[in-house]
Protein backbone atom coordinates (compact mmCIF):
# COMPACT_ATOMS: atom_id res chain seq x y z
CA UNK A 1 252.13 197.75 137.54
CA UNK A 2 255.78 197.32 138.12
CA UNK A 3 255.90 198.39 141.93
CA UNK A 4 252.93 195.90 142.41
CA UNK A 5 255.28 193.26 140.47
CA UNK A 6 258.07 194.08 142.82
CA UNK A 7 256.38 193.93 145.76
CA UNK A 8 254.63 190.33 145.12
CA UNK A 9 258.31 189.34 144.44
CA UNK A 10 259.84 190.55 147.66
CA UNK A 11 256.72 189.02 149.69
CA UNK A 12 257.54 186.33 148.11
CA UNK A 13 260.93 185.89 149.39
CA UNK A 14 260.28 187.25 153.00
CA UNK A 15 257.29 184.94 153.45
CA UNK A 16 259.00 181.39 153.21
CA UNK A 17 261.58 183.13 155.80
CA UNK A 18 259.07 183.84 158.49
CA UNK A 19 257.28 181.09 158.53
CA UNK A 20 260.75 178.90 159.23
CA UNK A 21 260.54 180.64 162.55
CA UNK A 22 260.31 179.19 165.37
CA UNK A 23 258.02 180.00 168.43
CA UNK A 24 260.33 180.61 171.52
CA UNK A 25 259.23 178.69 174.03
CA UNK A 26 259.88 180.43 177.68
CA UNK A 27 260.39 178.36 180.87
CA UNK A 28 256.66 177.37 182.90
CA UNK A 29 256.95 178.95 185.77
CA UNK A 30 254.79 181.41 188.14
CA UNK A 31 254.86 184.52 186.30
CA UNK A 32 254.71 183.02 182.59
CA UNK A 33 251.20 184.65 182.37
CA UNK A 34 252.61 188.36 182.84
CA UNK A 35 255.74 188.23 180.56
CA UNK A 36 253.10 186.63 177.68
CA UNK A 37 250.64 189.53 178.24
CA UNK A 38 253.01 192.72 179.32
CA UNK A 39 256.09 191.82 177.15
CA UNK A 40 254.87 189.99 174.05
CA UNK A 41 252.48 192.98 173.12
CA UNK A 42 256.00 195.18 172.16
CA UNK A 43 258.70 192.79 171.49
CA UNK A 44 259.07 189.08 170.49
CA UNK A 45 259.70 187.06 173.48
CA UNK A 46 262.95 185.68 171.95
CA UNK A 47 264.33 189.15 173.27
CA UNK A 48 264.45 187.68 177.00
CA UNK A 49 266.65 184.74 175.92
CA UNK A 50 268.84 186.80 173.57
CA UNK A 51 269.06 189.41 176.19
CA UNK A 52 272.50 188.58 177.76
CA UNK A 53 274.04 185.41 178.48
CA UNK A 54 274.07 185.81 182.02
CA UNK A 55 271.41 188.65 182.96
CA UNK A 56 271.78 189.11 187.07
CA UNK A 57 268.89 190.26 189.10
CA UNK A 58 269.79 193.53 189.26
CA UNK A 59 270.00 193.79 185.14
CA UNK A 60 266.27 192.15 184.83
CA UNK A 61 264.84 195.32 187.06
CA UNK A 62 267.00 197.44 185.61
CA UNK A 63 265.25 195.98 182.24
CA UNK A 64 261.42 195.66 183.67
CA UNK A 65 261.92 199.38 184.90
CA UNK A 66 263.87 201.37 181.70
CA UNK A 67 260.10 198.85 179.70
CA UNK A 68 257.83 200.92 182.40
CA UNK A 69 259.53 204.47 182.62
CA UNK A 70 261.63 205.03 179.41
CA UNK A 71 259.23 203.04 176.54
CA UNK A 72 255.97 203.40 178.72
CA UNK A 73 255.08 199.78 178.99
CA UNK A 74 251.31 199.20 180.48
CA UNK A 75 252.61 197.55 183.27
CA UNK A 76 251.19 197.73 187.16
CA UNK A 77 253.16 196.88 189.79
CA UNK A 78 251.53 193.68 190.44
CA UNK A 79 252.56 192.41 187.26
CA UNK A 80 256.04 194.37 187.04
CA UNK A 81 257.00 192.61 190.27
CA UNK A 82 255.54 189.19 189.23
CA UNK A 83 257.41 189.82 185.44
CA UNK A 84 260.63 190.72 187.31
CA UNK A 85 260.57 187.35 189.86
CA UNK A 86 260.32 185.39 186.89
CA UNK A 87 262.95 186.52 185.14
CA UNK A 88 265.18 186.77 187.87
CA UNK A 89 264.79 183.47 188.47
CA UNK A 90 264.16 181.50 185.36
CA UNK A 91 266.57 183.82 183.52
CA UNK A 92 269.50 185.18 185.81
CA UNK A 93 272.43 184.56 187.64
CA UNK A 94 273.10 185.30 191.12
């Protein structure tokens, strides 16, 4: 009885917390559709903004490729190259 107690009390204090997050709203543009479906299934999209200040193009494959090979993201190329464009260009530096 007192683990369930505890645990009701520590839901109760994470709940409130989660739900004064906000959605992260990523920049419409062509390729929006992949990052949604490829990225969002493993990590919150709030990881592409928080990323790096000033991610260049060759960081972002770096990143799409280390998703694919290393953690064995369910990504085809179509979409890795279409994921990678977008953040290149909605989320890079030259």
């Amino acid at each position: 009885m007192r683990k369930l107690a505890l645990m009701l009390s520590a839901s109760a204090l994470v709940l409130p917390a989660a739900g004064q997050e906000k959605p992260v709203g990523l920049k419409d543009a062509p390729g929006l559709d992949q990052v949604e479906r490829n990225c969002s299934g493993c990590h919150g999209l709030d990881y592409i903004v928080m990323n790096s200040p000033f991610p260049n193009a060759a960081m972002w494959d770096a990143e799409v490729t280390k998703m694919i090979r290393a953690f064995g993201a369910p990504i085809g190329d179509d979409d890795a190259k279409a994921v990678g464009d977008y953040l290149k260009k909605n989320y890079g530096s030259p």
